[in-house]
Structures are given as C-alpha cells and as structure tokens.
Protein backbone atom coordinates (compact mmCIF):
# COMPACT_ATOMS: atom_id res chain seq x y z
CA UNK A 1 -33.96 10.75 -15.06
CA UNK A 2 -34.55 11.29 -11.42
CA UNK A 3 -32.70 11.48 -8.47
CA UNK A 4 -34.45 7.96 -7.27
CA UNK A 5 -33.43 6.05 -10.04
CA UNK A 6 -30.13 7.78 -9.97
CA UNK A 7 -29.12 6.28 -6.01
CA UNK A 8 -31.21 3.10 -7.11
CA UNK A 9 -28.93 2.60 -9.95
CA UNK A 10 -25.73 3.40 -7.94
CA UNK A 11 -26.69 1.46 -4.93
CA UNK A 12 -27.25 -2.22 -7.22
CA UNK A 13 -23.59 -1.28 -8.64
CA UNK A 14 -22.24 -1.32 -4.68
CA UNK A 15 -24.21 -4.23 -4.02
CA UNK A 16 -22.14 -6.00 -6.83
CA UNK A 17 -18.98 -5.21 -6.01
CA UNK A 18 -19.61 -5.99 -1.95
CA UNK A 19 -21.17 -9.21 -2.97
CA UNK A 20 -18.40 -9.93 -5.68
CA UNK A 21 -17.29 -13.75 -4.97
CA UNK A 22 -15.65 -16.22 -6.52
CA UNK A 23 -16.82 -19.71 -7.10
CA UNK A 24 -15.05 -22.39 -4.46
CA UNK A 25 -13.21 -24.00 -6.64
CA UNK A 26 -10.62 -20.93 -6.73
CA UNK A 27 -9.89 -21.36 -3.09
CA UNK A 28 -7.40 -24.45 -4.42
CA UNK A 29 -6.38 -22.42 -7.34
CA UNK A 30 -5.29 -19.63 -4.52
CA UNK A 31 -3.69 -22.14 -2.16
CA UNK A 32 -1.94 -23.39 -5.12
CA UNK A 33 -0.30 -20.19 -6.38
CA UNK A 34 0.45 -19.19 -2.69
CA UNK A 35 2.01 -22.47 -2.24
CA UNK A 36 3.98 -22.08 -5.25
CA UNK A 37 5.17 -18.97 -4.67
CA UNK A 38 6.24 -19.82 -1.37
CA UNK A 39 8.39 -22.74 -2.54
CA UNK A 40 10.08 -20.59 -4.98
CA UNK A 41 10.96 -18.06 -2.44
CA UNK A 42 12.46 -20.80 -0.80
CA UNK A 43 14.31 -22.27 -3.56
CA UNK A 44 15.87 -18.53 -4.86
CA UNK A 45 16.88 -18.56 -1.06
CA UNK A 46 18.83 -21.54 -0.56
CA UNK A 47 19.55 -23.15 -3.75
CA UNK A 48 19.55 -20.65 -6.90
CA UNK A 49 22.45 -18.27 -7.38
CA UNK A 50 23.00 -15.04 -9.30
CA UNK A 51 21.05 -12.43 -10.15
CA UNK A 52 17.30 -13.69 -9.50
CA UNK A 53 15.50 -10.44 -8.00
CA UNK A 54 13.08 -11.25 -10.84
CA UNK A 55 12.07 -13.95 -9.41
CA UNK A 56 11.82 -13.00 -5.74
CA UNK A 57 9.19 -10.33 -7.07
CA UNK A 58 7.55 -12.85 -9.35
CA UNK A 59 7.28 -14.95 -5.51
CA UNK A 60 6.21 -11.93 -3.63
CA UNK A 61 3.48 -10.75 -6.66
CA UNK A 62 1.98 -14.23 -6.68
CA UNK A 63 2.09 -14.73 -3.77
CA UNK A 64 -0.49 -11.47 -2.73
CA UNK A 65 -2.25 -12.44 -5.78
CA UNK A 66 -3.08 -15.72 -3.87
CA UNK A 67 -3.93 -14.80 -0.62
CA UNK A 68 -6.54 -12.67 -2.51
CA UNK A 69 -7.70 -15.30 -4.58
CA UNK A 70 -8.37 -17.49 -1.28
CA UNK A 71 -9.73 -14.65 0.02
CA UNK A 72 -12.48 -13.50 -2.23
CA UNK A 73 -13.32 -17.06 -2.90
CA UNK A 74 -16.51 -18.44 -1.42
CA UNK A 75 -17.42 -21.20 0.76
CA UNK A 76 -18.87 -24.73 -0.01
CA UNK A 77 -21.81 -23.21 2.02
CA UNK A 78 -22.25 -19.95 1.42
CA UNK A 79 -24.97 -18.08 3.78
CA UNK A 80 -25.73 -14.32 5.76
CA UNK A 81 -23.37 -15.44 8.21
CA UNK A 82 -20.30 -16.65 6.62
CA UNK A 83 -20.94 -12.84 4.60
CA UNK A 84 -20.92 -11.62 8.03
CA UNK A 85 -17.89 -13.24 9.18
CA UNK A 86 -16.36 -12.29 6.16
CA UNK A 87 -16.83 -8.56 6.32
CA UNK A 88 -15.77 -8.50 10.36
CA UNK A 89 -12.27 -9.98 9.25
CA UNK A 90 -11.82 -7.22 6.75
CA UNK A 91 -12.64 -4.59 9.12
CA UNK A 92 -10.55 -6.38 11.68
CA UNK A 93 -7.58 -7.38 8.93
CA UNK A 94 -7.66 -3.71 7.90
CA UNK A 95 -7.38 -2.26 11.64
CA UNK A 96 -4.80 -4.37 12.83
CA UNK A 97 -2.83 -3.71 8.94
CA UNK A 98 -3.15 0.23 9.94
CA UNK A 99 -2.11 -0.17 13.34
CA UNK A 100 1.10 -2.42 12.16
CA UNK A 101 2.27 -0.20 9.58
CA UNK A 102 2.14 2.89 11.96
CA UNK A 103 4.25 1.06 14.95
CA UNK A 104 6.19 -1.33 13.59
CA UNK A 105 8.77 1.02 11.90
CA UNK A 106 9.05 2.16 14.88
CA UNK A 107 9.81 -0.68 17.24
CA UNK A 108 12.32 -1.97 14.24
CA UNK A 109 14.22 1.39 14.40
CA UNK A 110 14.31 1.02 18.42
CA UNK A 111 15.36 -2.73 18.37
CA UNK A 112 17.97 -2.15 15.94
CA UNK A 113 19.21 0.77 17.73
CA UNK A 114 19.27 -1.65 21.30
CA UNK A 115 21.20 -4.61 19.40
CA UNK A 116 23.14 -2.41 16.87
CA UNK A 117 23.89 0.69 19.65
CA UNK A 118 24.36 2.84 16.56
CA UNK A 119 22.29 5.45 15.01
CA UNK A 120 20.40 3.46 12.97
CA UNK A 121 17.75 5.45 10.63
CA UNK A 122 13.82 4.92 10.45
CA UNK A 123 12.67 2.75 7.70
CA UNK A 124 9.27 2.96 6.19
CA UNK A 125 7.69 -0.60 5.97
CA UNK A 126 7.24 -1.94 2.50
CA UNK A 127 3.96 -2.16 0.54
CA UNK A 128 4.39 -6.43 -0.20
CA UNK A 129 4.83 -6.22 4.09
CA UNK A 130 1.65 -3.89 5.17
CA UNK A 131 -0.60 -6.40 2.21
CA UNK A 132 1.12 -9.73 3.19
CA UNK A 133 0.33 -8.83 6.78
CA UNK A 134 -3.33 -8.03 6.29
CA UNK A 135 -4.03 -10.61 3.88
CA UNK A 136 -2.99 -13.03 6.60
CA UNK A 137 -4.68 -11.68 9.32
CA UNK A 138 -7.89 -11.34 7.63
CA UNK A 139 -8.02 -15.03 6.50
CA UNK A 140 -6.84 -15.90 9.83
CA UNK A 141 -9.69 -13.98 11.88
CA UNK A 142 -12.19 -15.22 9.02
CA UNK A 143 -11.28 -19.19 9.21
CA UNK A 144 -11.40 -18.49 13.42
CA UNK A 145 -14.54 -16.90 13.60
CA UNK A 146 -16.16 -19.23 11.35
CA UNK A 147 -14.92 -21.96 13.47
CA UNK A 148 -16.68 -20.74 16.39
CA UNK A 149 -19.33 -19.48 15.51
C-alpha cells in the first residue's frame, strides 16, 4: 500500500471524528440529564441526610455527561458556519479552561490567606471544576456567537 492511500485513509478517519455530531434531538436529552443532576445536587444539599457522597458524584458525573451531550449535539440547522462557530468556542472554552486552572488556585490560596490571615496551603483545582468550567464556557461563547453572527 502506498504512502497516499496511507494519509488518505488516516485523514477520512479525522474527518469523522471532527465532524462527529449528534442528531438534535439529544440536545433535550442533555438539558434533561443536566437538569436532573442539578436538582439532585440540590436536594442531597438541603434536604437528604447521611452518608450520600454517592450521590453527589452520581450529580457531578451526569452532570459533565450532559453538558457534553448538549454540546456535541447539532443544530436544527446545521451549516459551515454554525461548524465554524462551533470549533471557535472550543478553542476559546479550552483557552480560557487552561488559563483558569493555572490562576485560580492561586487567587483562592491568596483570598483565603486575606480573610483567614493564616497560612493557608495551595490547593490544586479539581478535575469535575477545570471540565464544568469549560463545558460552560464553551456552550456559552457557542450560543453567543451564533446569536450574532
């Protein structure tokens, strides 16, 4: 086989996975299981009692699991520039994620040393926290850029 039909080959395979999509209907099924999630994170705060950490990561799991849902979902009008938009608010969603999880340790460990005046100790930020964060800012910067475009 040749080295043409080799990068041919690998190059369709990339084009698959960058055009991966799912049908619009998901987008409810995502808002759904976000939605649910969030309401049970709610209701382990204020009204369940005992031990329910299984639960809080069962809220926390689905709840990344629908933010990605609604964010690989497609639109009822799919077209070049809603792919477009799309890809700018994962390069933007990743920067701002990167940039976020390299300062904000940092401005928690000088806050809490200002309110707490004691020698508080850094603390790394959580995976859930750096994915939450992007998640949200790239379907925020997607739904705003397709609004004015």
């Amino acid at each position: 086989m040749n080295t043409k039909k080799i990068m041919d080959c690998e190059r369709q395979r990339f084009q698959k996975i960058i055009n991966f999509r799912l049908p619009h209907k998901f987008m409810v099924i995502g808002i759904t299981i976000a939605a649910v999630s969030i309401i049970s994170m709610f209701v382990r705060a204020f009204i369940m009692e005992g031990d329910t950490e299984w639960l809080k990561e069962l809220s926390k799991k689905g709840l990344l699991v629908g933010m990605l849902i609604m964010s690989i979902s497609k639109d009822k009008q799919e077209d070049e520039m809603t792919v477009a938009l799309r890809s700018q608010s994962y390069a933007i969603g990743f920067v701002i994620g990167v940039v976020y999880a390299l300062v904000m340790p940092y401005v928690e460990l000088g806050v809490s040393n200002v309110v707490n005046s004691g020698g508080e100790t850094y603390k790394d930020l959580g995976d859930f926290q750096v994915l939450l964060f992007m998640l949200m800012i790239q379907l925020m910067f997607y739904h705003n850029l397709k609004r004015y475009r």
